[in-house]
N, C-alpha and C. Protein backbone atom coordinates (compact mmCIF):
# COMPACT_ATOMS: atom_id res chain seq x y z
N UNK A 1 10.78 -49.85 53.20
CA UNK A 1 11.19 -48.94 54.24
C UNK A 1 12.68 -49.00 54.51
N UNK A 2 13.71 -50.01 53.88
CA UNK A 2 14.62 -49.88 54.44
C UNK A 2 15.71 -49.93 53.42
N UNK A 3 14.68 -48.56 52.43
CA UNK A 3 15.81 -48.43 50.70
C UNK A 3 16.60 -47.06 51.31
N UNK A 4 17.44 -47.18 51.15
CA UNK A 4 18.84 -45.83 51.18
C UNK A 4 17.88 -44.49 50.56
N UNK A 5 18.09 -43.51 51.66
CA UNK A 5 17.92 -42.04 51.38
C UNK A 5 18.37 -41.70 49.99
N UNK A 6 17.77 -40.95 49.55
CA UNK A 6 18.41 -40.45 48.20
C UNK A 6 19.30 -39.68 48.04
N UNK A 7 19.95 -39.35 46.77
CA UNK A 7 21.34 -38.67 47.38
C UNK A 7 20.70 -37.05 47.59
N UNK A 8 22.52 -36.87 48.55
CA UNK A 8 21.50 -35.09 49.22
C UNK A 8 21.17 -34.20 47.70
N UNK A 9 21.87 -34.25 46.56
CA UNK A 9 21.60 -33.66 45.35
C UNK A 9 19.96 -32.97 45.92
N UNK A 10 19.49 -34.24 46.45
CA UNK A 10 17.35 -34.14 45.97
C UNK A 10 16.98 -33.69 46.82
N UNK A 11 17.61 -33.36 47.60
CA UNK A 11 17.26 -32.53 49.11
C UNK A 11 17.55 -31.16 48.62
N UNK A 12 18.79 -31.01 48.36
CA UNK A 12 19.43 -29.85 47.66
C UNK A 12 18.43 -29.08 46.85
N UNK A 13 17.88 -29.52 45.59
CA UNK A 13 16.83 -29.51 44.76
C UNK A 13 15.74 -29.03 45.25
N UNK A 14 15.19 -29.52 46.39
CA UNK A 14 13.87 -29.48 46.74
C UNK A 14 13.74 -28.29 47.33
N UNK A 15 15.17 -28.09 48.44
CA UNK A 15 15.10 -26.80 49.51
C UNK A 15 15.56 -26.18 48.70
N UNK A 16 16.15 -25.66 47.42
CA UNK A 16 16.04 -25.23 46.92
C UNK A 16 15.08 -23.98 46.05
N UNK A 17 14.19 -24.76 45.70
CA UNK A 17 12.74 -24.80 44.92
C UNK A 17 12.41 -23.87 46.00
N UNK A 18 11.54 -24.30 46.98
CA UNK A 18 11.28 -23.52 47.91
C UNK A 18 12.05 -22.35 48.64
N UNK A 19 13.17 -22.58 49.11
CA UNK A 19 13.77 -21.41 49.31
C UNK A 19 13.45 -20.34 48.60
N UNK A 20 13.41 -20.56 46.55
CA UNK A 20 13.01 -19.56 45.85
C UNK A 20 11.78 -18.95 46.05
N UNK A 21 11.24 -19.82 46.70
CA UNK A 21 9.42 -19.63 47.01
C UNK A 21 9.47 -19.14 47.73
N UNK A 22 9.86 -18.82 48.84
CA UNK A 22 9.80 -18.33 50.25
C UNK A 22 10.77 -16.58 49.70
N UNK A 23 11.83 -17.01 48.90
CA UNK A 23 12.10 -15.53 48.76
C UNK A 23 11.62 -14.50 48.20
N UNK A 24 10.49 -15.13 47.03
CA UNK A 24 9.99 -14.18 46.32
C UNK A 24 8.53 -14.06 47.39
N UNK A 25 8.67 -14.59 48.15
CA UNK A 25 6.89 -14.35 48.97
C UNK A 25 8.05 -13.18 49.92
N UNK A 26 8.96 -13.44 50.32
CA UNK A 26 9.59 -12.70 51.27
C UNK A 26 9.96 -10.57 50.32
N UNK A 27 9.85 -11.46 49.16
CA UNK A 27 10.37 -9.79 48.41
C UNK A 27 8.55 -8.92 48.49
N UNK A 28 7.84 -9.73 47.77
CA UNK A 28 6.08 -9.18 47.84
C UNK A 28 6.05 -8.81 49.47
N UNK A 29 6.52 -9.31 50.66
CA UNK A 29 5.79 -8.78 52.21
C UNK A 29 6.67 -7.19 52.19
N UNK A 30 7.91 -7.41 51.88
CA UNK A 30 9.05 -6.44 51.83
C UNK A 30 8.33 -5.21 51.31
N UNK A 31 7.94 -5.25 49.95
CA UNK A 31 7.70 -4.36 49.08
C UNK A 31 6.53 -3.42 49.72
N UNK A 32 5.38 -4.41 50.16
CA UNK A 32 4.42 -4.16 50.91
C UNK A 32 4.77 -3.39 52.15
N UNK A 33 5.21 -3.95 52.71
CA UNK A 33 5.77 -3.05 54.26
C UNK A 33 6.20 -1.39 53.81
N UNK A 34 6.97 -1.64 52.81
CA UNK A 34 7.78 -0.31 52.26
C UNK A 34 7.07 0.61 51.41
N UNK A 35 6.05 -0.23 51.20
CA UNK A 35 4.91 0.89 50.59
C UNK A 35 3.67 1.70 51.70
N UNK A 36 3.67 0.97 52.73
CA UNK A 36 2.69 1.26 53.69
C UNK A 36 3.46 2.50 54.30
N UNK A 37 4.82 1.85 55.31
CA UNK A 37 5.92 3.10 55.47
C UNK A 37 5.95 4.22 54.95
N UNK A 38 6.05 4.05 53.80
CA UNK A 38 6.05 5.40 53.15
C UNK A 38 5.05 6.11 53.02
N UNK A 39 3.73 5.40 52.64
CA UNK A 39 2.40 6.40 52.72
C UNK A 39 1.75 6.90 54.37
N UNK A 40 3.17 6.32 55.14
CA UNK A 40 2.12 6.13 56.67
C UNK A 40 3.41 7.60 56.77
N UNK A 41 4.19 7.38 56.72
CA UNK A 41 5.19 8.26 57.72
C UNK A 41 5.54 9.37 56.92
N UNK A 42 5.65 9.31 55.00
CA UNK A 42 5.67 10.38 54.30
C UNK A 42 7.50 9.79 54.40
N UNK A 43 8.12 9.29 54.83
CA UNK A 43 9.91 9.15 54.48
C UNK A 43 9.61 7.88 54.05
N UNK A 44 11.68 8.07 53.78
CA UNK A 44 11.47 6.91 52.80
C UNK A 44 12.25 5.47 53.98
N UNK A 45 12.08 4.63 53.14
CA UNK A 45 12.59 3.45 54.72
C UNK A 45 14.16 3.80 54.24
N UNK A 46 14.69 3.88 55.09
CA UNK A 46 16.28 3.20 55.21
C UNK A 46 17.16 3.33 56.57
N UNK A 47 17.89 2.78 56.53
CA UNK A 47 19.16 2.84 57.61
C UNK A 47 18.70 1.71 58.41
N UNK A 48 18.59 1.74 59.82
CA UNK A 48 18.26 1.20 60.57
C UNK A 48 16.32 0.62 60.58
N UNK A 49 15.76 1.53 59.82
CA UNK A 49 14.22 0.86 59.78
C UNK A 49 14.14 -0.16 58.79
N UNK A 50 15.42 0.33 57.46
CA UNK A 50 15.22 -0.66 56.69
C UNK A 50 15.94 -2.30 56.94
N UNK A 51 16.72 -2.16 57.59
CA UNK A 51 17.04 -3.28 58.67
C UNK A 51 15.94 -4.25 59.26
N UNK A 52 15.45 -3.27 59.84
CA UNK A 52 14.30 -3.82 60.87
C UNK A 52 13.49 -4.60 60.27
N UNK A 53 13.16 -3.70 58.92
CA UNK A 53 11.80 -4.00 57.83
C UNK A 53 11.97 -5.65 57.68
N UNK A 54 13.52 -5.68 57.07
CA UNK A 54 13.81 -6.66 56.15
C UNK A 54 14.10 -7.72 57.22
N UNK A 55 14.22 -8.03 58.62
CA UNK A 55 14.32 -8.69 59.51
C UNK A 55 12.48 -8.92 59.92
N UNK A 56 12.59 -8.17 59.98
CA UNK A 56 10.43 -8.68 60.80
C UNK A 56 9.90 -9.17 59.41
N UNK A 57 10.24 -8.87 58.27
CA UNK A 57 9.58 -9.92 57.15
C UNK A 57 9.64 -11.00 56.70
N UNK A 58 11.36 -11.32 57.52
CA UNK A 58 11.59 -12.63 57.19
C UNK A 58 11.03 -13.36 58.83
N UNK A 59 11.00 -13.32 59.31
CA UNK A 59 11.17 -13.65 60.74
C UNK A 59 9.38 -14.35 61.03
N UNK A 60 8.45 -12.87 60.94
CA UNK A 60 7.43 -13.15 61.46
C UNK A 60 6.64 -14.48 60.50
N UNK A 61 5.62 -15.25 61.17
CA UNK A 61 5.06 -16.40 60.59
C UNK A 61 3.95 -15.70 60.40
N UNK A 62 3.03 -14.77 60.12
CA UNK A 62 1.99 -14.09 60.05
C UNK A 62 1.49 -14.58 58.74
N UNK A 63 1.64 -15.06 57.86
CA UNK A 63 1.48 -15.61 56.02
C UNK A 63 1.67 -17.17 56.38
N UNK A 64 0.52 -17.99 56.04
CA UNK A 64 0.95 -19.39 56.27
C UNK A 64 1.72 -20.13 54.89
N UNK A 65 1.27 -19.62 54.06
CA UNK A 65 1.90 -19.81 52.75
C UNK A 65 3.59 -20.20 52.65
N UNK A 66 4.16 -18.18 53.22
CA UNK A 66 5.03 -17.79 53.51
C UNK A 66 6.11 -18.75 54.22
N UNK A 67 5.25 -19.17 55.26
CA UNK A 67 5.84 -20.33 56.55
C UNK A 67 5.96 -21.40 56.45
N UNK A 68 5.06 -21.82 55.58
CA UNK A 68 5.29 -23.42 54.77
C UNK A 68 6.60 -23.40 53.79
N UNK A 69 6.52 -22.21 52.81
CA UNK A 69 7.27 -22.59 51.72
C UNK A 69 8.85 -22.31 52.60
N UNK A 70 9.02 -21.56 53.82
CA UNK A 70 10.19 -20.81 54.26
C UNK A 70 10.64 -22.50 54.93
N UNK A 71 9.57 -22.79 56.29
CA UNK A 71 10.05 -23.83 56.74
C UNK A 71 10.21 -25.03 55.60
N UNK A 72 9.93 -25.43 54.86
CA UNK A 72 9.88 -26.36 53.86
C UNK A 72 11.21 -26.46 53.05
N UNK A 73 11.75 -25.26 52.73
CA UNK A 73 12.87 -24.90 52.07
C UNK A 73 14.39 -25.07 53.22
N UNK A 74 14.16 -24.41 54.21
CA UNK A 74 15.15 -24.81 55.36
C UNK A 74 15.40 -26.07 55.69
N UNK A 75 14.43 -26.78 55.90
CA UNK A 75 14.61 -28.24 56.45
C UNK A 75 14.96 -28.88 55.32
N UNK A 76 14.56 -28.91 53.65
CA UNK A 76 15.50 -29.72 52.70
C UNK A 76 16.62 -29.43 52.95
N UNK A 77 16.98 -28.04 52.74
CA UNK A 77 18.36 -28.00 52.77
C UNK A 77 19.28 -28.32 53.90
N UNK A 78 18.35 -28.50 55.09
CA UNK A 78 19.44 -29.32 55.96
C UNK A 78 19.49 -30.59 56.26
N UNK A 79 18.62 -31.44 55.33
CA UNK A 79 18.43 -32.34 55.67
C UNK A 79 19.84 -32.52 54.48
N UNK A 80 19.75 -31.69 53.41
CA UNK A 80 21.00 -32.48 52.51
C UNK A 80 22.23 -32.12 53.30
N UNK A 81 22.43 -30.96 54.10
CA UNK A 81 23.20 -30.70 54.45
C UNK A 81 24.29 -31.80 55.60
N UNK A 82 22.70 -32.17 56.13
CA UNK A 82 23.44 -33.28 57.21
C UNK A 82 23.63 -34.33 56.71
N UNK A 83 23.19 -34.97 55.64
CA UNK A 83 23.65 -35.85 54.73
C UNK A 83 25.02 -35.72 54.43
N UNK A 84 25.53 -34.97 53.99
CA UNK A 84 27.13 -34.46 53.97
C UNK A 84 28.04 -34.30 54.89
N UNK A 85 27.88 -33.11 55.94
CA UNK A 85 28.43 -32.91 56.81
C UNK A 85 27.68 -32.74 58.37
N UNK A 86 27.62 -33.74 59.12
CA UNK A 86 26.58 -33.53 60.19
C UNK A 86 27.09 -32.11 61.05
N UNK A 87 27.98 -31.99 61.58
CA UNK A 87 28.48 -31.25 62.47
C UNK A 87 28.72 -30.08 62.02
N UNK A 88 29.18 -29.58 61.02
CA UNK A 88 28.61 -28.02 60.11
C UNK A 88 27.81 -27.53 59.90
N UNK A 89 26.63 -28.77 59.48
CA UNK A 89 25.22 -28.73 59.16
C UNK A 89 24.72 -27.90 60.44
N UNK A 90 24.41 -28.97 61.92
CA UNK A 90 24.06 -28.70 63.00
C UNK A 90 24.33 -27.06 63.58
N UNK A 91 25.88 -26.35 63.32
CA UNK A 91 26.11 -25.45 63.80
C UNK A 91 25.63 -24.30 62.71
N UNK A 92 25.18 -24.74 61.66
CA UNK A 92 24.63 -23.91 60.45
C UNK A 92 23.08 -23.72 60.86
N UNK A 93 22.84 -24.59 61.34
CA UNK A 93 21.21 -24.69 61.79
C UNK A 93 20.41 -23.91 63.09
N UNK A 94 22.28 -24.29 64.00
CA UNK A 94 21.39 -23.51 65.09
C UNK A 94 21.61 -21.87 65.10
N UNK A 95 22.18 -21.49 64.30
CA UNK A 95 22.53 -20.19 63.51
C UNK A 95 21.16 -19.29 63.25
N UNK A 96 20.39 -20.46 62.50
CA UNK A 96 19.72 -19.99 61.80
C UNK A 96 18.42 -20.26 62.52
N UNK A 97 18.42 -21.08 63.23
CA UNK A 97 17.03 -20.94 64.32
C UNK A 97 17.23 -19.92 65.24
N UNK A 98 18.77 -19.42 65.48
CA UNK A 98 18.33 -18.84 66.94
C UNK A 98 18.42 -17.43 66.08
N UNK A 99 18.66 -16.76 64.85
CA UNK A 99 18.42 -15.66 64.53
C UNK A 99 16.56 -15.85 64.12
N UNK A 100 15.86 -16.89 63.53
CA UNK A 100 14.30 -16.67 63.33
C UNK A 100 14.21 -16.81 64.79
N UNK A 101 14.80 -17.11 65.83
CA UNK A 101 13.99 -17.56 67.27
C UNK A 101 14.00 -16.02 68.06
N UNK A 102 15.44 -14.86 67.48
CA UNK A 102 15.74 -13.87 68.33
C UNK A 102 15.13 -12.46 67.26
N UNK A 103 14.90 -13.10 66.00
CA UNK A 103 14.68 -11.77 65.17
C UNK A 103 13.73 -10.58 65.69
N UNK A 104 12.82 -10.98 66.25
CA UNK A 104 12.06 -9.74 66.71
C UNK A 104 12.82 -9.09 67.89
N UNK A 105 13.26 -9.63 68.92
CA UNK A 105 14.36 -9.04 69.82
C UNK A 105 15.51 -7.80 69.02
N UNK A 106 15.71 -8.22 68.26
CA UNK A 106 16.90 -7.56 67.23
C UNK A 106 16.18 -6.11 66.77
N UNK A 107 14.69 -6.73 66.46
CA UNK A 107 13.94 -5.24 65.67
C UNK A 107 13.83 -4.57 67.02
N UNK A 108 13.76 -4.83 68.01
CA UNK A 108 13.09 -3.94 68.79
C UNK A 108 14.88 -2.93 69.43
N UNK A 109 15.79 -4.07 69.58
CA UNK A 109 17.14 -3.23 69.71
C UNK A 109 17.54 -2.24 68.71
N UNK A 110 17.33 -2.31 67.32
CA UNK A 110 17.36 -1.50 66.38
C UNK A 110 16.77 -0.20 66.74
N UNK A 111 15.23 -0.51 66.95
CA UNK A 111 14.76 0.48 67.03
C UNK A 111 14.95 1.12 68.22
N UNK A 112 15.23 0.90 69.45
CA UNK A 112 16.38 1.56 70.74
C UNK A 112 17.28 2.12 70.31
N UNK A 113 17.74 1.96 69.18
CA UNK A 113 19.64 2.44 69.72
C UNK A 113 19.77 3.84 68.36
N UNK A 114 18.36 3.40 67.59
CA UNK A 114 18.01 5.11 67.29
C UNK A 114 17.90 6.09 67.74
N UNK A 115 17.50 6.58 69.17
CA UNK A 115 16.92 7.06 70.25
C UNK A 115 17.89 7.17 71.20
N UNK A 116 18.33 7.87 71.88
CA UNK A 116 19.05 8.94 73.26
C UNK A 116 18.69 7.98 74.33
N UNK A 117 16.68 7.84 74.47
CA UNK A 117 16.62 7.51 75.09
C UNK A 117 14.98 6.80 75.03
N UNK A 118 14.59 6.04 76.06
CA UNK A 118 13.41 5.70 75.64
C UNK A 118 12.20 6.88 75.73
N UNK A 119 12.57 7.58 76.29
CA UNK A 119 11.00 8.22 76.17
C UNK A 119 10.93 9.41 74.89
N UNK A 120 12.28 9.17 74.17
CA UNK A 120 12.11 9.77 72.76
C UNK A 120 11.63 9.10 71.84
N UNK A 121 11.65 7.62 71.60
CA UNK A 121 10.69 6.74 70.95
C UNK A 121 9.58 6.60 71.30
N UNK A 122 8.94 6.93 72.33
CA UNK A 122 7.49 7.01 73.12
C UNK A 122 7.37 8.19 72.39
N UNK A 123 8.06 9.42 72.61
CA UNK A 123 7.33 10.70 72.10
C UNK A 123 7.03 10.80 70.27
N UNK A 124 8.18 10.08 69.89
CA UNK A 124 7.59 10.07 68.45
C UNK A 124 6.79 9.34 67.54
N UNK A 125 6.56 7.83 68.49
CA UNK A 125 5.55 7.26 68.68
C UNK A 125 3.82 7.87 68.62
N UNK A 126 4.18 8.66 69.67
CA UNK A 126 2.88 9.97 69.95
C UNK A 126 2.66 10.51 68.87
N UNK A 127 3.53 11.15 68.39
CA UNK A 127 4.02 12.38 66.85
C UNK A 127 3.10 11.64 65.96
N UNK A 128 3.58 10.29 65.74
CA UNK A 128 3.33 9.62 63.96
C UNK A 128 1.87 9.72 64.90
N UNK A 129 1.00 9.30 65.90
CA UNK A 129 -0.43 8.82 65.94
C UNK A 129 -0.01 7.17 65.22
N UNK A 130 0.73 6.69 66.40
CA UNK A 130 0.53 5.38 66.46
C UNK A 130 -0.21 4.59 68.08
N UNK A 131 -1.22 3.77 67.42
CA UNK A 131 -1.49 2.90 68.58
C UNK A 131 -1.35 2.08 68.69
N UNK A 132 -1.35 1.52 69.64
CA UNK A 132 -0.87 0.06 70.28
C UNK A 132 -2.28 -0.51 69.89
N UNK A 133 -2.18 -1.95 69.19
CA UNK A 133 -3.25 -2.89 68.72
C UNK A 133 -3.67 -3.77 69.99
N UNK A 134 -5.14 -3.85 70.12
CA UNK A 134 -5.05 -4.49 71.35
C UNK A 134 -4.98 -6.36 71.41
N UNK A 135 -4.08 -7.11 71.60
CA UNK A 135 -3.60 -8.21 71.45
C UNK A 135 -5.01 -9.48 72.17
N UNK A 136 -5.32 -10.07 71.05
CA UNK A 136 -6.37 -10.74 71.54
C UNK A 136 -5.41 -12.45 71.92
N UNK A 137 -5.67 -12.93 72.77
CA UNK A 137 -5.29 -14.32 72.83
C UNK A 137 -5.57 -15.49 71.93
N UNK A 138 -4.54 -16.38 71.43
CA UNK A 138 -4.82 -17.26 70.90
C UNK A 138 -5.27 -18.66 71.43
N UNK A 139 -4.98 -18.41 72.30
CA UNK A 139 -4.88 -20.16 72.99
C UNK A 139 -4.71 -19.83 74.85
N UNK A 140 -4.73 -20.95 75.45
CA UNK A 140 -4.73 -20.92 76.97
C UNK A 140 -3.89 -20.25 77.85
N UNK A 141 -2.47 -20.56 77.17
CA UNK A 141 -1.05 -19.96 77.81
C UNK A 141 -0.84 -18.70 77.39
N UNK A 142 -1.47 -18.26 76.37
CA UNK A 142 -1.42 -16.29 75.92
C UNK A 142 -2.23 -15.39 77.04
N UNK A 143 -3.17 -16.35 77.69
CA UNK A 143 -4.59 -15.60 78.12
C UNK A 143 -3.97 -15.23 79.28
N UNK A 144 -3.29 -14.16 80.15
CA UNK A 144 -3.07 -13.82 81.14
C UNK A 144 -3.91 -13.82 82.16
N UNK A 145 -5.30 -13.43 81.55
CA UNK A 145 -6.43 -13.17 82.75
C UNK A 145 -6.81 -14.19 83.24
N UNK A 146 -6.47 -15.64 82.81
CA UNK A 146 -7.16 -16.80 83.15
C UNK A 146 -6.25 -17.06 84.43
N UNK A 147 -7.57 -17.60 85.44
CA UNK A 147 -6.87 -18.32 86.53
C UNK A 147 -5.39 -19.36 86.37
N UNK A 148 -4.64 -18.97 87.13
CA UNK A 148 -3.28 -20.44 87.14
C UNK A 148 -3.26 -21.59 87.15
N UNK A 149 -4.73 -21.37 87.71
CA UNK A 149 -4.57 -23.17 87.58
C UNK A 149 -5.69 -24.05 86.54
N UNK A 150 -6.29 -23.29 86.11
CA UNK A 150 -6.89 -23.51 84.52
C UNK A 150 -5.68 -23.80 83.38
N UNK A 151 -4.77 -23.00 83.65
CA UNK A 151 -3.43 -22.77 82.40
C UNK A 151 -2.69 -23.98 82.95
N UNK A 152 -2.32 -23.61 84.52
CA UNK A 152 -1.49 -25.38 84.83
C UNK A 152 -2.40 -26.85 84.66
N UNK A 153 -3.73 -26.88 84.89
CA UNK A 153 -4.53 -28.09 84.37
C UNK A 153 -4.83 -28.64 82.98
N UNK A 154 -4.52 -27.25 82.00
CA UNK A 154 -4.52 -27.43 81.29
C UNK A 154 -2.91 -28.04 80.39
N UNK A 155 -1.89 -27.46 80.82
CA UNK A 155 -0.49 -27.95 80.70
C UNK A 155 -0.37 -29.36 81.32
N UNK A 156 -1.28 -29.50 82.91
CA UNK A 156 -0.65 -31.68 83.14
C UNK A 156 -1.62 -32.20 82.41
N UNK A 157 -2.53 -31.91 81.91
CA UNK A 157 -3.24 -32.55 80.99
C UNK A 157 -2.92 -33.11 79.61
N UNK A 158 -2.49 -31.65 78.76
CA UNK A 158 -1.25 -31.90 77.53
C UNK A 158 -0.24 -33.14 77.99
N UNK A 159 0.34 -32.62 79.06
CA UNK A 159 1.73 -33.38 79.31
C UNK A 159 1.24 -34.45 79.69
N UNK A 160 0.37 -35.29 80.11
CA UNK A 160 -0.08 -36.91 80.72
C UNK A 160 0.01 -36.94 78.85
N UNK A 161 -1.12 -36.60 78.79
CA UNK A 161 -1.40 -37.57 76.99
C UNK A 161 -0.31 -37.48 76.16
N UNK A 162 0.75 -36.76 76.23
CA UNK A 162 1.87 -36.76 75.37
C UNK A 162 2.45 -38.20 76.56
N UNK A 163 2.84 -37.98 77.50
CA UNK A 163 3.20 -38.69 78.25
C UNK A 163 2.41 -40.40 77.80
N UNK A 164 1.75 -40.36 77.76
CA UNK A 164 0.88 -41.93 77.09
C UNK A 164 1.34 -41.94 75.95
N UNK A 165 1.22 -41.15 75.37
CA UNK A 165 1.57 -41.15 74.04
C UNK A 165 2.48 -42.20 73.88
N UNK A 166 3.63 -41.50 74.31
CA UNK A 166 5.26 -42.05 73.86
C UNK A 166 5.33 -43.14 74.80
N UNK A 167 4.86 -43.42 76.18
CA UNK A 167 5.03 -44.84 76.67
C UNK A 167 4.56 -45.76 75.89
N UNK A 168 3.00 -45.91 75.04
CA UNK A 168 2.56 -46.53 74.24
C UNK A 168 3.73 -47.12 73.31
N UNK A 169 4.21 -45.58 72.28
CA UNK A 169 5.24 -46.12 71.85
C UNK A 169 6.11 -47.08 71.35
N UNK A 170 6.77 -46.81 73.17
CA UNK A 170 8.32 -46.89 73.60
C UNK A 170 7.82 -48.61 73.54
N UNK A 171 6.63 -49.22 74.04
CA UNK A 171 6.45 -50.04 74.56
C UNK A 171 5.58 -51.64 73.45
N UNK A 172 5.09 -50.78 72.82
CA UNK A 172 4.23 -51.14 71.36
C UNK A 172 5.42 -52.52 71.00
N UNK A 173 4.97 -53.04 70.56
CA UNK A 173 6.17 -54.37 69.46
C UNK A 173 5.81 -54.29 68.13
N UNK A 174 4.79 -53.45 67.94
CA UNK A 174 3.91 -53.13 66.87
C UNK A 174 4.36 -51.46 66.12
N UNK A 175 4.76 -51.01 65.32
CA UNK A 175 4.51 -49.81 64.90
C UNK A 175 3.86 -49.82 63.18
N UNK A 176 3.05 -49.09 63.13
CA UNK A 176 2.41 -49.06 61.57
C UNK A 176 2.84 -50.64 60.72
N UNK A 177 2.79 -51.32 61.00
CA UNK A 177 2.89 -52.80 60.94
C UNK A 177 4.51 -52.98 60.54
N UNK A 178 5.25 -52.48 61.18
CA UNK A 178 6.69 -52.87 61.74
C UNK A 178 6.64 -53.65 62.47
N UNK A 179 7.42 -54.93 62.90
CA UNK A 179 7.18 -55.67 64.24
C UNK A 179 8.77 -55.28 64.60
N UNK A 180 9.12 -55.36 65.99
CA UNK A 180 10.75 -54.92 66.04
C UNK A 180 10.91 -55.12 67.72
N UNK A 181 11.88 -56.16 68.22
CA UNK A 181 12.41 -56.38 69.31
C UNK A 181 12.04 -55.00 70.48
N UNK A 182 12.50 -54.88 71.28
CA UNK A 182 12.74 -54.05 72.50
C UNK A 182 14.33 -54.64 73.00
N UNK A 183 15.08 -54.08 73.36
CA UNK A 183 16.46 -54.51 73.34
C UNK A 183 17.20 -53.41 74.79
């Protein structure tokens, strides 16, 4: 456990590999989107939709495949990255989280600033015969309809056992048969 990281080269390498993986899964969602577009709306994508396209394909986690090989590929490469240069690395990173963290924000400004105004994207909305999908919940904190304090009992609950969790820990002299001071 306490042999030297390898050099970033193998980090490099790895996020690499994957990155390629994640781009060619990213070109197949692309292609797909742009084939649906076109048989849905009869035009062809570009300008500002094709923007959009190519932003919500990289962005959304909807493909677990997709999300493994994408996150998998990012984190080598910053892990070599911070191997090298920490403080470039870091400002390279949060770059790139807060565009996957804001990308759908971005599609939806795109698709605003096509439009005069909003109720001209509502009306052509109408035009194509598009509907709104009705959004089923995944988990406790999505479920709006649930009482508050089901969602908050359910949040100090999470938070105690994480909370044990890490006191255990913090406190252990023991880890996976490490033995190691408290200091």
């Amino acid at each position: 456990l306490d042999d030297e990281a390898p050099p970033p080269i193998v980090a490099f390498i790895i996020g690499g590999v994957f990155s390629l993986i994640s781009l060619f899964m990213w070109t197949l969602r692309f292609q797909r989107l742009r084939k649906a577009y076109t048989e849905d709306s009869k035009k062809k994508l570009e300008g500002v939709d094709l923007i959009r396209a190519m932003i919500s394909c990289a962005v959304q986690n909807d493909s677990p495949s997709y999300s493994v090989a994408r996150f998998t590929g990012e984190s080598f490469l910053l892990l070599g990255g911070f191997q090298l240069n920490y403080k470039t690395t870091f400002v390279v990173m949060s770059g790139i989280y807060l565009f996957f963290a804001f990308g759908e924000y971005f599609c939806v400004l795109l698709t605003v600033s096509k439009f005069d105004s909003l109720q001209k994207a509502i009306n052509e909305n109408k035009e194509r015969d598009i509907t709104l999908t009705k959004l089923t919940p995944k988990n406790v904190y999505q479920d709006f309809s649930l009482n508050l304090a089901i969602t908050t009992m359910v949040f100090v609950t999470q938070f105690t056992l994480i909370f044990f969790v890490l006191t255990d820990i913090y406190y252990s002299k023991e880890i996976i048969g490490m033995k190691y001071e408290i200091t």
